[in-house]
C-alpha atoms as a PDB file:
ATOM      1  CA  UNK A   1       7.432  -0.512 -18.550  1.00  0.00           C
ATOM      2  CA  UNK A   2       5.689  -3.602 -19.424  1.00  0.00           C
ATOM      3  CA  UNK A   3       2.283  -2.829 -19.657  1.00  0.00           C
ATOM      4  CA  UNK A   4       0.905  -6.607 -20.407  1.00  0.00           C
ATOM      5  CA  UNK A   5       2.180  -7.556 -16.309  1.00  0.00           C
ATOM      6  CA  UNK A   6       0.576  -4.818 -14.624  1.00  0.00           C
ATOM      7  CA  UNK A   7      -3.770  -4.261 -14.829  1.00  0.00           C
ATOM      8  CA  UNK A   8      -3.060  -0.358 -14.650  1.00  0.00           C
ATOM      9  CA  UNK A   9       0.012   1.638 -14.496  1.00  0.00           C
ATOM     10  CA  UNK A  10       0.876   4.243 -12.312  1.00  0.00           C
ATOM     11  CA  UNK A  11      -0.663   7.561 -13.769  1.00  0.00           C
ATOM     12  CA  UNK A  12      -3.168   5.497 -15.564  1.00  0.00           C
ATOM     13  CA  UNK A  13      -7.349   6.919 -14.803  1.00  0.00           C
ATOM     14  CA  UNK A  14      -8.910   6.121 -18.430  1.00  0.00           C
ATOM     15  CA  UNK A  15     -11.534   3.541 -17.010  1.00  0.00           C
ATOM     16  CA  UNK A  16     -13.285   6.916 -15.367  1.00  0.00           C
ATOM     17  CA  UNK A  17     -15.492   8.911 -17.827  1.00  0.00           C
ATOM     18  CA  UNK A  18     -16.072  12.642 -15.730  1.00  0.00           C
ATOM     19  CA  UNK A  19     -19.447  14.273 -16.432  1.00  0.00           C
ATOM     20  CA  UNK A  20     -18.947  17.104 -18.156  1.00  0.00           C
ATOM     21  CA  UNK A  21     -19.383  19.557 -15.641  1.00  0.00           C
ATOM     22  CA  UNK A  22     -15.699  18.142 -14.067  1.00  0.00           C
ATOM     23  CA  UNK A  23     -14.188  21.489 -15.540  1.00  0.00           C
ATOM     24  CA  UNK A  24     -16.155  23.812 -13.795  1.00  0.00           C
ATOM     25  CA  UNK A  25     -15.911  21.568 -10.731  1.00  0.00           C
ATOM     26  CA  UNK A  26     -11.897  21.759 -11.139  1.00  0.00           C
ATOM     27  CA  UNK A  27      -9.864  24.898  -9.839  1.00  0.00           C
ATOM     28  CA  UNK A  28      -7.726  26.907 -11.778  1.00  0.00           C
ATOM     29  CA  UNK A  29      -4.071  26.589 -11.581  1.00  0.00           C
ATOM     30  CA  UNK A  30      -1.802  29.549 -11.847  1.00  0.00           C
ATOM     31  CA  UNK A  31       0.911  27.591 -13.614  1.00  0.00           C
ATOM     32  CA  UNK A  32       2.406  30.775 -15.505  1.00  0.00           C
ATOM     33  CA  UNK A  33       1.638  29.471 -18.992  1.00  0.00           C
ATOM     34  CA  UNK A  34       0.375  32.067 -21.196  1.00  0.00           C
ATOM     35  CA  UNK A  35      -1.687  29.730 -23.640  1.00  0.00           C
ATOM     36  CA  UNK A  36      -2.264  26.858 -21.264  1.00  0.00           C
ATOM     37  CA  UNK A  37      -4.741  26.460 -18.548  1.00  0.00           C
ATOM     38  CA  UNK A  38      -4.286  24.067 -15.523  1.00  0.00           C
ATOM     39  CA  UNK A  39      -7.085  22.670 -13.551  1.00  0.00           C
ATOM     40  CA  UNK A  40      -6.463  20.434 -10.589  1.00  0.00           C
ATOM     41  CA  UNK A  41      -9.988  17.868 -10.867  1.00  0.00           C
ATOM     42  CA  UNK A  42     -12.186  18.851  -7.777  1.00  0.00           C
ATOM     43  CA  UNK A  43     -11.430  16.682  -4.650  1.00  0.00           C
ATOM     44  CA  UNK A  44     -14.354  14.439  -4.589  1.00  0.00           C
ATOM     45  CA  UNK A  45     -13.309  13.698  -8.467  1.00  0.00           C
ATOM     46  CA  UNK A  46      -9.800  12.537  -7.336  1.00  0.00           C
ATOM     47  CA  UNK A  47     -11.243  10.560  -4.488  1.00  0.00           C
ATOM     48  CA  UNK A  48     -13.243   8.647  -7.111  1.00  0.00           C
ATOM     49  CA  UNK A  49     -11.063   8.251  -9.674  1.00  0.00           C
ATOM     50  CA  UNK A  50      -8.379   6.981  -7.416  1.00  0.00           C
ATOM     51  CA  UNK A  51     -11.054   4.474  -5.946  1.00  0.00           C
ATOM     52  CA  UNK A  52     -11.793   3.143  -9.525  1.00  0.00           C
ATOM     53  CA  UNK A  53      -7.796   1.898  -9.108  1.00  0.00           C
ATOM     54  CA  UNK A  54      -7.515   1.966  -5.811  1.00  0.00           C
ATOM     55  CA  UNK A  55      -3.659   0.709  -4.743  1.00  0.00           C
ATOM     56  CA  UNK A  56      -1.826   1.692  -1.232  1.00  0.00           C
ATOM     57  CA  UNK A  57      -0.985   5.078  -2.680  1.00  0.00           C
ATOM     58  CA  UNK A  58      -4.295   5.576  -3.870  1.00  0.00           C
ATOM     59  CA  UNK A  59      -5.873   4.933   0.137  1.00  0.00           C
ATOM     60  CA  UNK A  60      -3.792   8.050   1.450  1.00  0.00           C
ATOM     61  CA  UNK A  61      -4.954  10.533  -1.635  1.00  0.00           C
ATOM     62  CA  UNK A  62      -8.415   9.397  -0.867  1.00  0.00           C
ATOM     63  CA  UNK A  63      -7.810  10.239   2.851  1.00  0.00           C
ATOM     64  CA  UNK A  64      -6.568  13.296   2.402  1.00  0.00           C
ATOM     65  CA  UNK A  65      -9.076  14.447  -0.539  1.00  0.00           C
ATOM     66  CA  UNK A  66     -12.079  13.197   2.320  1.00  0.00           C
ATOM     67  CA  UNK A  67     -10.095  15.451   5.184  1.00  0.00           C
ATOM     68  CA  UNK A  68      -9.472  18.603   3.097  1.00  0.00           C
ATOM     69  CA  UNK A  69     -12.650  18.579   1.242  1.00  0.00           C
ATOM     70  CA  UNK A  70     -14.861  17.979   4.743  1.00  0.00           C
ATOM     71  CA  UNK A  71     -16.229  14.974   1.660  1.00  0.00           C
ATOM     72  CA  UNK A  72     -19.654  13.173   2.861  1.00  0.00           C
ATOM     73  CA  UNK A  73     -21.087   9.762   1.915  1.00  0.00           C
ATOM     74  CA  UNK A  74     -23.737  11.234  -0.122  1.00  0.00           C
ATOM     75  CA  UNK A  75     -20.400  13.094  -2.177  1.00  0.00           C
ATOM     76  CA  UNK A  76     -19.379  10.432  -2.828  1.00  0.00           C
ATOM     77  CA  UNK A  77     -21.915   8.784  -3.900  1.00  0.00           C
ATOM     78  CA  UNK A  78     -23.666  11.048  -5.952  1.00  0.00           C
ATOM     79  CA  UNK A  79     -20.506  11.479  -8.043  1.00  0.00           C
ATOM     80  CA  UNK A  80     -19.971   8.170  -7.845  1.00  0.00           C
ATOM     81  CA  UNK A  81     -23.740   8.079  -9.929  1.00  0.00           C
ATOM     82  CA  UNK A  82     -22.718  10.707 -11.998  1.00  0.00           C
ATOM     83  CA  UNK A  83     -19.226   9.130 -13.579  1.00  0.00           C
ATOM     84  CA  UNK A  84     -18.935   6.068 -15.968  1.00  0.00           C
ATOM     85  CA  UNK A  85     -16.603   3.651 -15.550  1.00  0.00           C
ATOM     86  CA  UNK A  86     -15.194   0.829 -18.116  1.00  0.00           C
ATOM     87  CA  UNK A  87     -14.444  -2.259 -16.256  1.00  0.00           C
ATOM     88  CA  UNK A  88     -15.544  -4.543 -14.159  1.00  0.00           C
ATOM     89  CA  UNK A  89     -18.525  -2.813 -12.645  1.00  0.00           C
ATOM     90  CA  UNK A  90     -18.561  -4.722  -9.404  1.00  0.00           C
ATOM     91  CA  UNK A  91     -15.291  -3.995  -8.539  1.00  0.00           C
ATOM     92  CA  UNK A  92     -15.796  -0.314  -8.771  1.00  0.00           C
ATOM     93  CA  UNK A  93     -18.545  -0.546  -6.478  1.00  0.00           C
ATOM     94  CA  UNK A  94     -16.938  -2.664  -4.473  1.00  0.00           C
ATOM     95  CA  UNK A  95     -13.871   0.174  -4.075  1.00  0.00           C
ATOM     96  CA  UNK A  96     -16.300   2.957  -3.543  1.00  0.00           C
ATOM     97  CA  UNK A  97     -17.999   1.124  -0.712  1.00  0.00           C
ATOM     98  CA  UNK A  98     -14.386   0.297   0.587  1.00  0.00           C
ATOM     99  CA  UNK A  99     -13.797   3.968   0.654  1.00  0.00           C
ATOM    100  CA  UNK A 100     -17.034   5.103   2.375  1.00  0.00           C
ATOM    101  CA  UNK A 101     -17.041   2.090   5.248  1.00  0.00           C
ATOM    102  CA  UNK A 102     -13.063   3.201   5.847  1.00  0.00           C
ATOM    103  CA  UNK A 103     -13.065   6.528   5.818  1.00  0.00           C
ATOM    104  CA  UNK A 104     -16.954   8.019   6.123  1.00  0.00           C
ATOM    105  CA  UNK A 105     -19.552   5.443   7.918  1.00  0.00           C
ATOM    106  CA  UNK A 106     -17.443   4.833  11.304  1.00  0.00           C
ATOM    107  CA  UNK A 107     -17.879   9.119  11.234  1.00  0.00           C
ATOM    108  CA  UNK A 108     -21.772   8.982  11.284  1.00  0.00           C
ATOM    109  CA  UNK A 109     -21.054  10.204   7.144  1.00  0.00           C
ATOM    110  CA  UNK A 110     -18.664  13.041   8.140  1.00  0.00           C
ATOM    111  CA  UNK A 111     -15.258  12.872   8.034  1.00  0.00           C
END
């Protein structure tokens, strides 16, 4: 893959620093390794570290984390407080915004 034509790679979330309570937020994942544990990050987590990149791909995981996790406006954006970010700081806010207007404000905040 050439890394220098492409602003962030498929797989790629480093830009998003989790608080450190994202572990205990995360479930754990019976993945029937004896000396490895498996957390899948808590939904509103994915939501906003797939806004931070935010591609077509990334707009149907945010759907369906908002859907399955019943997510709110105030969620998101309390997370979105909580998390630090390295990048272009307006763009972030920009996505989350994106993200609330598309898939939470038309609901009144619900989904």
């Amino acid at each position: 893959m050439d890394f220098a034509s492409t602003k962030w790679p498929d797989g790629q979330i480093f830009v998003v620093m989790l608080p450190d309570d994202y572990i205990s937020k995360s479930s754990l994942i019976d993945s029937g390794l004896r000396k490895i544990k498996l957390y899948a990050l808590s939904l509103v987590d994915i939501a906003i570290t797939k806004a931070a990149r935010l591609n077509d791909r990334d707009w149907q995981d945010i759907e369906a984390c908002v859907a399955n996790g019943n997510l709110t406006e105030e969620q998101i954006s309390a997370r979105r407080a909580e998390v630090g970010y390295v990048g272009n700081e307006a763009t972030f806010e920009t996505n989350i915004q994106l993200v609330v207007d598309r898939f939470l404000k038309k609901k009144g905040g619900n989904p």
